[in-house]
Protein backbone atom coordinates (compact mmCIF):
# COMPACT_ATOMS: atom_id res chain seq x y z
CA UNK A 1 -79.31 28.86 -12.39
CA UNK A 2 -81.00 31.80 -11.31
CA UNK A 3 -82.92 32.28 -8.12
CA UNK A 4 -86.59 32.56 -9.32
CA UNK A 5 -88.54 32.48 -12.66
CA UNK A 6 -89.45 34.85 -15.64
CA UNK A 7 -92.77 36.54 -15.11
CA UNK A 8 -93.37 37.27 -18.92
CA UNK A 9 -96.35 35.89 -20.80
CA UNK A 10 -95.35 35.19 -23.82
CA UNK A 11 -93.23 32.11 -23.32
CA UNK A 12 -93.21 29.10 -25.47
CA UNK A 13 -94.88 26.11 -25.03
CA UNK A 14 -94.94 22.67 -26.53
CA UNK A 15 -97.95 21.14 -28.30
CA UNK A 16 -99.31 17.40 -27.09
CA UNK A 17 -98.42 15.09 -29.74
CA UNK A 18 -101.49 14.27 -31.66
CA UNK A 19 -100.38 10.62 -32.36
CA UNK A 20 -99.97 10.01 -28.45
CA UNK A 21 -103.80 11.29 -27.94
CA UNK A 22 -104.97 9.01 -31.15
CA UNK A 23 -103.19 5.97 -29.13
CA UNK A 24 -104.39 6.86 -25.97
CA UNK A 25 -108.18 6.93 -27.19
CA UNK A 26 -107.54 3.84 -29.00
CA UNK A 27 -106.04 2.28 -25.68
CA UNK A 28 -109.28 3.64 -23.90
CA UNK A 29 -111.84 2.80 -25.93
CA UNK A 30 -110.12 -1.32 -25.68
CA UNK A 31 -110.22 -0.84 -22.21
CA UNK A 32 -114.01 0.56 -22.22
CA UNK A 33 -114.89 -2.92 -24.19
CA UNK A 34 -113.41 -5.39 -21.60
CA UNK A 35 -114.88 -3.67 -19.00
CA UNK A 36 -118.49 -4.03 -20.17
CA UNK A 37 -117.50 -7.83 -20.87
CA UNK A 38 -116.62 -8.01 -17.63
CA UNK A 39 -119.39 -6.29 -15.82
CA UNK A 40 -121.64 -8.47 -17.68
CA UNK A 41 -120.18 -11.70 -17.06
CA UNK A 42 -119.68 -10.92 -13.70
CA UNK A 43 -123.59 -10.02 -12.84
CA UNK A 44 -124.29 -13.23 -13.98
CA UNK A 45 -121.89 -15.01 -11.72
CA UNK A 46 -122.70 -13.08 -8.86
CA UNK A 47 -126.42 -13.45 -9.10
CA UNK A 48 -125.22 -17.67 -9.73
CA UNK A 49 -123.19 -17.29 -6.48
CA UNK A 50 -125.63 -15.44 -4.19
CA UNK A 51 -128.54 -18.03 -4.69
CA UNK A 52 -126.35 -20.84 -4.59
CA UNK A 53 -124.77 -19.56 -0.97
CA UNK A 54 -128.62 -18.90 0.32
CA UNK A 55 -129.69 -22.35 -1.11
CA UNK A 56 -126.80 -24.18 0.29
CA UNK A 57 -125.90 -21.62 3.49
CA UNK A 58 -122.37 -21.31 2.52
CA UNK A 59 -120.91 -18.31 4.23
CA UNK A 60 -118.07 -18.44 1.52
CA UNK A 61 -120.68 -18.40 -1.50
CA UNK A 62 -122.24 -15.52 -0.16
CA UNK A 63 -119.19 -13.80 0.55
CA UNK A 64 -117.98 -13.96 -2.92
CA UNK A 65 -121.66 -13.39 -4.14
CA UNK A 66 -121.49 -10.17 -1.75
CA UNK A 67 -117.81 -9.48 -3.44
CA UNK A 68 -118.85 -10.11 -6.93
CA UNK A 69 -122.01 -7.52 -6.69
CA UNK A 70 -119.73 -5.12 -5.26
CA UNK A 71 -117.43 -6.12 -8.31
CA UNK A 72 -120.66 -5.58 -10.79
CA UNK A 73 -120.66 -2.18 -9.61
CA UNK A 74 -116.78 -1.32 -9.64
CA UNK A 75 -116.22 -2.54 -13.29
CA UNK A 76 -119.66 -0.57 -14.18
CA UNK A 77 -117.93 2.49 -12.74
CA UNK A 78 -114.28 1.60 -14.50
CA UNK A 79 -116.17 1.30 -17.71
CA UNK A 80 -117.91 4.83 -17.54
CA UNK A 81 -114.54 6.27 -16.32
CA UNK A 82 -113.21 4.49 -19.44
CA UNK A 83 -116.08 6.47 -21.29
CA UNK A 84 -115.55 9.49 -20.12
CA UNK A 85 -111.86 9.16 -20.85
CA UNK A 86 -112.82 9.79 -24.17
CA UNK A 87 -114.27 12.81 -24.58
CA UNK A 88 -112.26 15.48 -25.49
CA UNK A 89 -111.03 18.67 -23.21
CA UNK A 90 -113.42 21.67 -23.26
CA UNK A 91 -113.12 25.12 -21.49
CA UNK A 92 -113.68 23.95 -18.29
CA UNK A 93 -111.65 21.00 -18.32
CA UNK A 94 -108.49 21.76 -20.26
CA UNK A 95 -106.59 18.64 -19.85
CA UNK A 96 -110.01 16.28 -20.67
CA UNK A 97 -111.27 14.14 -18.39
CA UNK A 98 -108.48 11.38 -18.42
CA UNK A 99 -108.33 11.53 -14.67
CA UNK A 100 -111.70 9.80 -13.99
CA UNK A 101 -110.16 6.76 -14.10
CA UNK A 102 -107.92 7.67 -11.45
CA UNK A 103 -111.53 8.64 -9.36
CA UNK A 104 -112.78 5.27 -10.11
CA UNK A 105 -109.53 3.08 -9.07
CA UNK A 106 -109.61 5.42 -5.93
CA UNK A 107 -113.29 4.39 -4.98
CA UNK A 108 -112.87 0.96 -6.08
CA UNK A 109 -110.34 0.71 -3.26
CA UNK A 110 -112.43 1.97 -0.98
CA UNK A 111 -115.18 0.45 -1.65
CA UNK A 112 -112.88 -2.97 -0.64
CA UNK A 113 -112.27 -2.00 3.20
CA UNK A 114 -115.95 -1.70 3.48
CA UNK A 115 -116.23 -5.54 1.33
CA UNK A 116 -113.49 -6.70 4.23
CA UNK A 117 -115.13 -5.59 7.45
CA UNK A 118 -118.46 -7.19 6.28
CA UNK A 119 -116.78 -10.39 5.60
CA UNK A 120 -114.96 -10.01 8.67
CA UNK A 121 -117.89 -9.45 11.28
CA UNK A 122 -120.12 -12.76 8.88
CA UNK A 123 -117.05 -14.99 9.32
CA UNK A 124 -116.76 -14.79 12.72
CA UNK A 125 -120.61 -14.94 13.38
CA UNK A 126 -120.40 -18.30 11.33
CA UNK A 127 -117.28 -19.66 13.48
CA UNK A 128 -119.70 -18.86 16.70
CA UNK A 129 -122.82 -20.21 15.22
CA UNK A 130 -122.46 -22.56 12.57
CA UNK A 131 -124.47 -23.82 10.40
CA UNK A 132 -125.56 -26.81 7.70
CA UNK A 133 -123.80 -26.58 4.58
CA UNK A 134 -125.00 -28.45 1.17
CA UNK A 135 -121.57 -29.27 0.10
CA UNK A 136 -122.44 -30.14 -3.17
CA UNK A 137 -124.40 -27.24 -4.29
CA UNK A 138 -121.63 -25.11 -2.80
CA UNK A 139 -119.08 -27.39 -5.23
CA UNK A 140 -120.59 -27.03 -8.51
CA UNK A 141 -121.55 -23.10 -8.29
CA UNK A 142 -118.18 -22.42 -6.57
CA UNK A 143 -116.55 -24.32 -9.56
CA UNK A 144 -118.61 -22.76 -11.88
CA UNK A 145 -117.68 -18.90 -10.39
CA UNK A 146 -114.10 -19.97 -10.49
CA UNK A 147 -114.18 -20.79 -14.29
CA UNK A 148 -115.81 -17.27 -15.01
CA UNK A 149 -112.93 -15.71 -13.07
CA UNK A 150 -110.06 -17.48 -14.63
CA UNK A 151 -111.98 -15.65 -18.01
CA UNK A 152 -112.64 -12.46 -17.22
CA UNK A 153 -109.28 -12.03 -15.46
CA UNK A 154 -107.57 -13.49 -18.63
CA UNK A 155 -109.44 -11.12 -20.62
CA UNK A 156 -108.41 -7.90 -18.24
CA UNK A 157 -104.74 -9.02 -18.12
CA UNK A 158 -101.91 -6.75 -19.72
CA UNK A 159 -103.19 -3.28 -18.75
CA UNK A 160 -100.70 -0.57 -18.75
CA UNK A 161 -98.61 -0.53 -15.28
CA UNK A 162 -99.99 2.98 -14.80
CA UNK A 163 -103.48 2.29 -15.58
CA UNK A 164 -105.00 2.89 -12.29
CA UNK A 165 -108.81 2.17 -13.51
CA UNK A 166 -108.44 -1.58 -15.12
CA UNK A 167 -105.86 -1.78 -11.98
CA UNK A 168 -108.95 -1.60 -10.05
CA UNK A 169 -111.11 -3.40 -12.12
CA UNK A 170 -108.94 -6.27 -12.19
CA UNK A 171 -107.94 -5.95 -8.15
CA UNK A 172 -111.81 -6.80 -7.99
CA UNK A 173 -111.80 -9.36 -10.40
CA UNK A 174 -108.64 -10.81 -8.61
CA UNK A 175 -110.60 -10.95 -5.53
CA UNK A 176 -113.43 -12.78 -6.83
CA UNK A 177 -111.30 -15.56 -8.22
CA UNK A 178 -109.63 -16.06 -4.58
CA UNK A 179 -113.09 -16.00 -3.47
CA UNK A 180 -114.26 -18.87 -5.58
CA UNK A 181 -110.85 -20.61 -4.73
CA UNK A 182 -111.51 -19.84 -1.10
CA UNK A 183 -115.38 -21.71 -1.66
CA UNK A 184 -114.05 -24.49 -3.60
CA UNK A 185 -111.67 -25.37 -0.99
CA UNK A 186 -114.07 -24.89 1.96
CA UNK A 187 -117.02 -27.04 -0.19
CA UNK A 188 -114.24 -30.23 -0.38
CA UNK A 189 -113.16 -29.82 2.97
CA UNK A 190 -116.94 -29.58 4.46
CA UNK A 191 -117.98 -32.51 1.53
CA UNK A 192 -114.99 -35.13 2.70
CA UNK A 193 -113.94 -34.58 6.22
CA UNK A 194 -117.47 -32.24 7.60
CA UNK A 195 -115.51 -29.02 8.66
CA UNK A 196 -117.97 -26.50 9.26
CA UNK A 197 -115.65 -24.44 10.14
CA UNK A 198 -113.60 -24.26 7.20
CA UNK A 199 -116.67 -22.14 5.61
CA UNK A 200 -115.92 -18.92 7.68
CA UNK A 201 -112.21 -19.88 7.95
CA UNK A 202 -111.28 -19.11 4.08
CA UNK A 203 -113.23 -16.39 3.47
CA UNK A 204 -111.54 -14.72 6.66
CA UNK A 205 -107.84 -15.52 4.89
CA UNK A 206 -109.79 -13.96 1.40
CA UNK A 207 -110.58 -10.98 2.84
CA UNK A 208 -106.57 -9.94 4.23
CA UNK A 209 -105.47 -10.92 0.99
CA UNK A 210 -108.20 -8.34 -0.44
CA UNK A 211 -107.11 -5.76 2.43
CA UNK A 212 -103.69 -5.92 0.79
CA UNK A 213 -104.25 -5.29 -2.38
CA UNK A 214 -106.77 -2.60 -1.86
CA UNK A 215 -104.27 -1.06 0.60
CA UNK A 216 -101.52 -0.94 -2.93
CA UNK A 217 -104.05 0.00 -5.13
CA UNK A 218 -105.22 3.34 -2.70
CA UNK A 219 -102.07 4.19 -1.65
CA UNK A 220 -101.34 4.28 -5.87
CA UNK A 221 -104.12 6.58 -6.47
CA UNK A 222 -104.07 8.74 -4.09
CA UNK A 223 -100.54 9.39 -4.89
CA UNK A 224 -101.65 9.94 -8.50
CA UNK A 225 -104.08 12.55 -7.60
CA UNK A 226 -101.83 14.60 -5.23
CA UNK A 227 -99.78 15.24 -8.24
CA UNK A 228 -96.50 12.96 -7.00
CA UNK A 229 -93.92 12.25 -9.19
CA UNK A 230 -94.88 8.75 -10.98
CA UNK A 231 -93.22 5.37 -9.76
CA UNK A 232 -89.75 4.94 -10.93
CA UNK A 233 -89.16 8.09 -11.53
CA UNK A 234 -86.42 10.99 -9.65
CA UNK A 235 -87.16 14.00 -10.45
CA UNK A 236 -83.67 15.15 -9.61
CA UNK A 237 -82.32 12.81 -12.51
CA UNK A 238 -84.73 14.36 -14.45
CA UNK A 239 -83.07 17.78 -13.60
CA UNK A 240 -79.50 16.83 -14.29
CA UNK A 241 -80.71 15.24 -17.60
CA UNK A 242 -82.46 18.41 -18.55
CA UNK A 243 -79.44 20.58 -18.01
CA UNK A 244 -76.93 18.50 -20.34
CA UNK A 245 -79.61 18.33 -23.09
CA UNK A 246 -78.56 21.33 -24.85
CA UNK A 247 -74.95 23.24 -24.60
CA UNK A 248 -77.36 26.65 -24.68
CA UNK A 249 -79.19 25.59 -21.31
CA UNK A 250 -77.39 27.28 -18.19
CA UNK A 251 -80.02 26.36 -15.64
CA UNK A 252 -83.41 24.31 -15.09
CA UNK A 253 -85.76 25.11 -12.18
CA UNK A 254 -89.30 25.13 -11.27
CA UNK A 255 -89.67 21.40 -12.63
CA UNK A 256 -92.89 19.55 -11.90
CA UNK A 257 -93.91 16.23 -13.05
CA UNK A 258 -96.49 14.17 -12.67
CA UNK A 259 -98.94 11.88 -14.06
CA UNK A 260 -102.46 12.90 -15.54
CA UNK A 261 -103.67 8.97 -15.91
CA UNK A 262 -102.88 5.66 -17.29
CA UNK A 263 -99.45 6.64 -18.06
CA UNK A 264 -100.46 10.14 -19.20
CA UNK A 265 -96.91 11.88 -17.98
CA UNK A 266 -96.27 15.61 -17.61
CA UNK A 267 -94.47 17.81 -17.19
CA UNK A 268 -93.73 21.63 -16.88
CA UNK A 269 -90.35 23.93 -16.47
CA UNK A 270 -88.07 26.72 -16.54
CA UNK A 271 -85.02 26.55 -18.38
CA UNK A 272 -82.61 29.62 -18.42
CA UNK A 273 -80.49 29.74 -21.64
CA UNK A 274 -76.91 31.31 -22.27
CA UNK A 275 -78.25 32.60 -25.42
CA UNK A 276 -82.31 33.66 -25.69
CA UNK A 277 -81.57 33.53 -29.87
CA UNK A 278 -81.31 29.48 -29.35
CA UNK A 279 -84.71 29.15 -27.83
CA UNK A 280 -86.12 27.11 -30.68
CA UNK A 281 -83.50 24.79 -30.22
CA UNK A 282 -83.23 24.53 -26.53
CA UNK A 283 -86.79 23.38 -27.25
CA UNK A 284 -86.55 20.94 -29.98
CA UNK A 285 -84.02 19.23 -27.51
CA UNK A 286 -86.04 19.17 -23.72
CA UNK A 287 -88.68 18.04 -25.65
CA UNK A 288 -87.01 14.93 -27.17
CA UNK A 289 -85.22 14.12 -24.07
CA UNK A 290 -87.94 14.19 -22.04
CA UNK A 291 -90.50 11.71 -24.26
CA UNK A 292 -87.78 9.61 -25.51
CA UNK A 293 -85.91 9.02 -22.12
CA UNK A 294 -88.53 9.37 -19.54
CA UNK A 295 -91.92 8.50 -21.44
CA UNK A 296 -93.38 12.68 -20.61
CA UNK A 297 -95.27 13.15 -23.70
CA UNK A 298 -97.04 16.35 -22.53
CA UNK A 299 -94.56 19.05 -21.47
CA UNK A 300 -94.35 23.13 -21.00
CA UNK A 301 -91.65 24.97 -21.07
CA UNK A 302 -90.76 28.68 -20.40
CA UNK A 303 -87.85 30.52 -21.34
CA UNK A 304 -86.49 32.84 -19.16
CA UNK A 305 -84.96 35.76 -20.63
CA UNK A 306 -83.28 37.05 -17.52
CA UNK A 307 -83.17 36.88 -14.29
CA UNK A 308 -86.09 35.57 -12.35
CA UNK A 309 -88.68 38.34 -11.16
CA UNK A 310 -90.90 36.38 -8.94
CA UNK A 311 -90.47 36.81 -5.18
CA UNK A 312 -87.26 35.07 -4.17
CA UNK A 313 -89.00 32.27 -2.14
CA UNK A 314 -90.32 31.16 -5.73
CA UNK A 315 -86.89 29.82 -6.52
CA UNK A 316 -85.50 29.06 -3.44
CA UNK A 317 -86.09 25.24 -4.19
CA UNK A 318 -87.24 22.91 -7.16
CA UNK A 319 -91.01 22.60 -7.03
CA UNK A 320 -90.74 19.06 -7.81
CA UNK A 321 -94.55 17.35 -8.43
């Protein structure tokens, strides 16, 4: 392998497969429809839950009212980033606009720590200062918020792994259904043995369990958008596999992957060959190893005819993404 990279222009490159775009719209555009069934079905349960918790002065019917208008919001936003998926790359945005949904999973987390410390600073007002609680009210639209849940988490269930925007759309969903568990469980407790305090109590254990989650789901995202190397994956294995592919490849360096969005892996090289007449070749086979053992559908490739020009630092290590 040689210590830095061609400088030449006129390298090859491989094309996107135009089957894997066709399947990724398709994916989107699913995605874009359970989102808007979501967002609506949620507004409705949210604006259920938030007069419910002021008629019946339920802290935890408020909180998941609070939650669940946040929610509104976040699978509004998932839905245009699913949207804007869609449309196609342009001059200023070569590779499309795929990564909005990697935007909108990263706010959606956010927007969680600020859900938790309001929770947070209500439930411990209510454990201070207490107040009456119609059970019953707080029952039935607590029961009813929990069956919407179960629905519209049903109906977002099976996104991709790598699908950072229904990831986040669901995390809020996911929320909402422990918060309706949460008021359930407080409204039986209050109706049978009168503890007030079990109100402020459950929404307090709802909101770490949120914390959690939105911790994952940021940590995920952020990691998407620097460019790292997607989960599961070594990008030294990568390496080694790319150097046995082909008996014309003497050396692979400058390799960078790293994941566009929802499973959207690339990827981009140097190989050095023993012979520059087997390009085509040498080609034909990164390619194929690459989508069919590590899922990298979009890749670039240049073939260095020599020995590297760039300044020696260039090569000094692998520039793994």
């Amino acid at each position: 392998m040689s210590a830095t990279p061609s400088c030449q222009h006129d390298h090859p490159h491989s094309a996107v497969a135009s089957d894997h775009e066709h399947d990724h719209a398709a994916h989107a555009g699913t995605r874009g429809r359970k989102l808007l069934v979501a967002f609506v079905l949620t507004t409705l349960t949210m604006l259920a839950e938030v007069v419910g918790g002021l008629w019946s002065g339920s802290l935890a019917l408020l909180t998941d009212g609070g939650h669940m208008m946040v929610d509104a919001l976040a699978l509004l936003m998932a839905f245009v980033g699913a949207r804007l998926a869609l449309r196609p790359a342009d001059a200023r945005r070569s590779y499309g606009y795929g990564r909005m949904e990697v935007l909108v999973g990263f706010v959606n987390a956010l927007s969680q720590f600020v859900l938790v410390a309001w929770v947070v600073y209500e439930a411990i007002q209510r454990l201070l200062h207490p107040g009456e609680i119609l059970s019953g009210v707080m029952l039935v639209v607590a029961i009813v918020g929990l069956l919407v849940n179960l629905l519209v988490l049903r109906s977002l269930h099976g996104h991709a792994h790598d699908d950072v925007n229904l990831a986040g759309a669901t995390l809020h969903v996911l929320g909402d259904l422990l918060g309706s568990v949460a008021a359930v469980l407080a409204a039986l407790a209050i109706r049978w043995f009168g503890w007030l305090w079990a109100d402020p109590l459950l929404s307090l254990l709802v909101a770490v369990l949120i914390l959690g989650s939105a911790w994952r789901l940021l940590r995920r995202s952020a990691h998407i958008l620097l460019e790292g190397v997607p989960d599961g994956m070594d990008s030294a294995e990568v390496e080694a596999a790319l150097r046995g592919a082909d008996a014309s490849i003497r050396g692979i360096h400058h390799l960078h992957v790293w994941q566009l969005a929802s499973g959207s892996r690339m990827a981009t090289l140097h190989a050095e060959l023993h012979d520059p007449a087997a390009a085509a070749h040498a080609l034909r086979a990164i390619n194929r190893l690459l989508q069919e053992r590590f899922g990298i559908q979009h890749v670039t490739v240049q073939i260095d005819p020599e020995a590297c020009l760039d300044p020696p630092q260039g090569c000094a290590g692998h520039g793994h993404g």
